[in-house]
Protein backbone atom coordinates (compact mmCIF):
# COMPACT_ATOMS: atom_id res chain seq x y z
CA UNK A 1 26.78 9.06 7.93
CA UNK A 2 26.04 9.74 11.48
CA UNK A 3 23.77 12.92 10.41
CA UNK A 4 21.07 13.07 8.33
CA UNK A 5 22.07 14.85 5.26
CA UNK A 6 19.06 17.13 5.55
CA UNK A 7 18.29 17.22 9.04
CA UNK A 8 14.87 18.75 8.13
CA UNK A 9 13.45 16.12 5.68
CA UNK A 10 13.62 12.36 5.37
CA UNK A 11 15.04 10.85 1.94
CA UNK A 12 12.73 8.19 0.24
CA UNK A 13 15.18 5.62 -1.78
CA UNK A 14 14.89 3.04 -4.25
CA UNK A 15 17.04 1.71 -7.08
CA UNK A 16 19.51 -0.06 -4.30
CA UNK A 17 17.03 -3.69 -3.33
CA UNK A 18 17.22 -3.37 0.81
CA UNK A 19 17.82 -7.19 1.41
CA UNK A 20 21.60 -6.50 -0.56
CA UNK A 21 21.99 -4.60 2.82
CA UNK A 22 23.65 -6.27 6.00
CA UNK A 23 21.07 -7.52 7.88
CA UNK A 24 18.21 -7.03 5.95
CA UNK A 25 15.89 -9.62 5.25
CA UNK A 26 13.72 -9.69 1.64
CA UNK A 27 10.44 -7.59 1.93
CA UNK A 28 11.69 -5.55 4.82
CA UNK A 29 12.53 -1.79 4.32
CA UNK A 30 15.51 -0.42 5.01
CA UNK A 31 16.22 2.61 7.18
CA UNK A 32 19.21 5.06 8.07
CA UNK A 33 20.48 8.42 9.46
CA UNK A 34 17.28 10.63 7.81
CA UNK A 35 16.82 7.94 4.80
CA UNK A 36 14.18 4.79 3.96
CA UNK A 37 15.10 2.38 0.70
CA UNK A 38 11.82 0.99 0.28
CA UNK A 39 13.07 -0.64 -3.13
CA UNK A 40 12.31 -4.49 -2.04
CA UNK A 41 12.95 -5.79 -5.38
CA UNK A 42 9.43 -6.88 -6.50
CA UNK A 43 10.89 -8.19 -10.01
CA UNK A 44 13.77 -10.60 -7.75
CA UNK A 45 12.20 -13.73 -6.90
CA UNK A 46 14.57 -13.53 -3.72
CA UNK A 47 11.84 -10.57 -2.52
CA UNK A 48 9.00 -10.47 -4.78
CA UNK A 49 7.82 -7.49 -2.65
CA UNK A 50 6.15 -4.02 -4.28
CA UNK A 51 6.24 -1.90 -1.58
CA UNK A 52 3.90 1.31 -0.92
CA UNK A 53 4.27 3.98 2.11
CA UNK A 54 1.76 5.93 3.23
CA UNK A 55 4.08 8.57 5.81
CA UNK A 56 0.86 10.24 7.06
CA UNK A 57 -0.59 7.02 8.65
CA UNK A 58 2.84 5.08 9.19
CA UNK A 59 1.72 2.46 7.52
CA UNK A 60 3.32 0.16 4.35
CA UNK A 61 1.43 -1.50 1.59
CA UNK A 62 2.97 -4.60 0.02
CA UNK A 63 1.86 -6.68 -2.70
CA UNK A 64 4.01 -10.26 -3.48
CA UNK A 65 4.12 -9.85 -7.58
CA UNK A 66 4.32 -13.50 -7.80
CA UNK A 67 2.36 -14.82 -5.11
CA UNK A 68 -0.63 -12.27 -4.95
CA UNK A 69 -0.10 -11.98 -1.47
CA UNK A 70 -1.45 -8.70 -0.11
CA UNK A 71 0.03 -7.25 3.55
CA UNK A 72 -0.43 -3.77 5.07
CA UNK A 73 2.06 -3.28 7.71
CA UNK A 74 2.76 -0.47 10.44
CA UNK A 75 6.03 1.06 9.62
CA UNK A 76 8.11 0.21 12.68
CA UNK A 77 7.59 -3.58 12.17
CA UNK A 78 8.39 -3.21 8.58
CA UNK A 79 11.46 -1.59 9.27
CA UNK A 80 15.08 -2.92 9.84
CA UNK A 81 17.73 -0.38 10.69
CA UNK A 82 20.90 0.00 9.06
CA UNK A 83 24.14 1.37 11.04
CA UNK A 84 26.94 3.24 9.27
CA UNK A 85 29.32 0.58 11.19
CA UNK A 86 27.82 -2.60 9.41
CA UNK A 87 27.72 -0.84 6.17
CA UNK A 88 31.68 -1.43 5.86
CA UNK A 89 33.65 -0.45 2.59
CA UNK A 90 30.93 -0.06 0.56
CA UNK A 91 30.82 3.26 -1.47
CA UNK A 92 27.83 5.44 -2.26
CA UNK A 93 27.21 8.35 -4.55
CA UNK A 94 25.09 10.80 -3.98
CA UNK A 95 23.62 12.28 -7.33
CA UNK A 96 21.82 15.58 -7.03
């Protein structure tokens, strides 16, 4: 998608882990054309990352569920940015 879908608002997503994206690593968020997946699979022990956002402040809360680790992060180094080109053939529905 090379627009966002609401060019008004920004879509918070979860339910998809962001390191199953190309060229995301574990713990980072993901981000696209008027989107964030901040879904960084605390329960995988690839990730182990619980991930908070606080928009207001651009800031991101993160606990490690299995290490106790505790980060706060500004958004933009939390961040890794997904392009419609390296998304390839994969297929996405979009459930209102």
């Amino acid at each position: 998608m090379q627009q966002p879908y609401f060019p008004d608002r920004l879509i918070i997503t979860g339910h998809t882990i962001t390191f199953t994206l190309p060229g995301v690593a574990p713990g980072k968020i993901a981000s696209g054309c008027g989107w964030l997946d901040i879904d960084t699979g605390a329960y995988h022990r690839k990730s182990g990352w619980l991930t908070g956002l606080d928009l207001t402040n651009s800031l991101v809360y993160q606990v490690h569920v299995f290490a106790g680790e505790l980060r706060v992060l500004q958004l933009r180094e939390a961040v890794t940015r997904v392009t419609p080109s390296v998304m390839g053939d994969r297929e996405f529905v979009l459930a209102l």
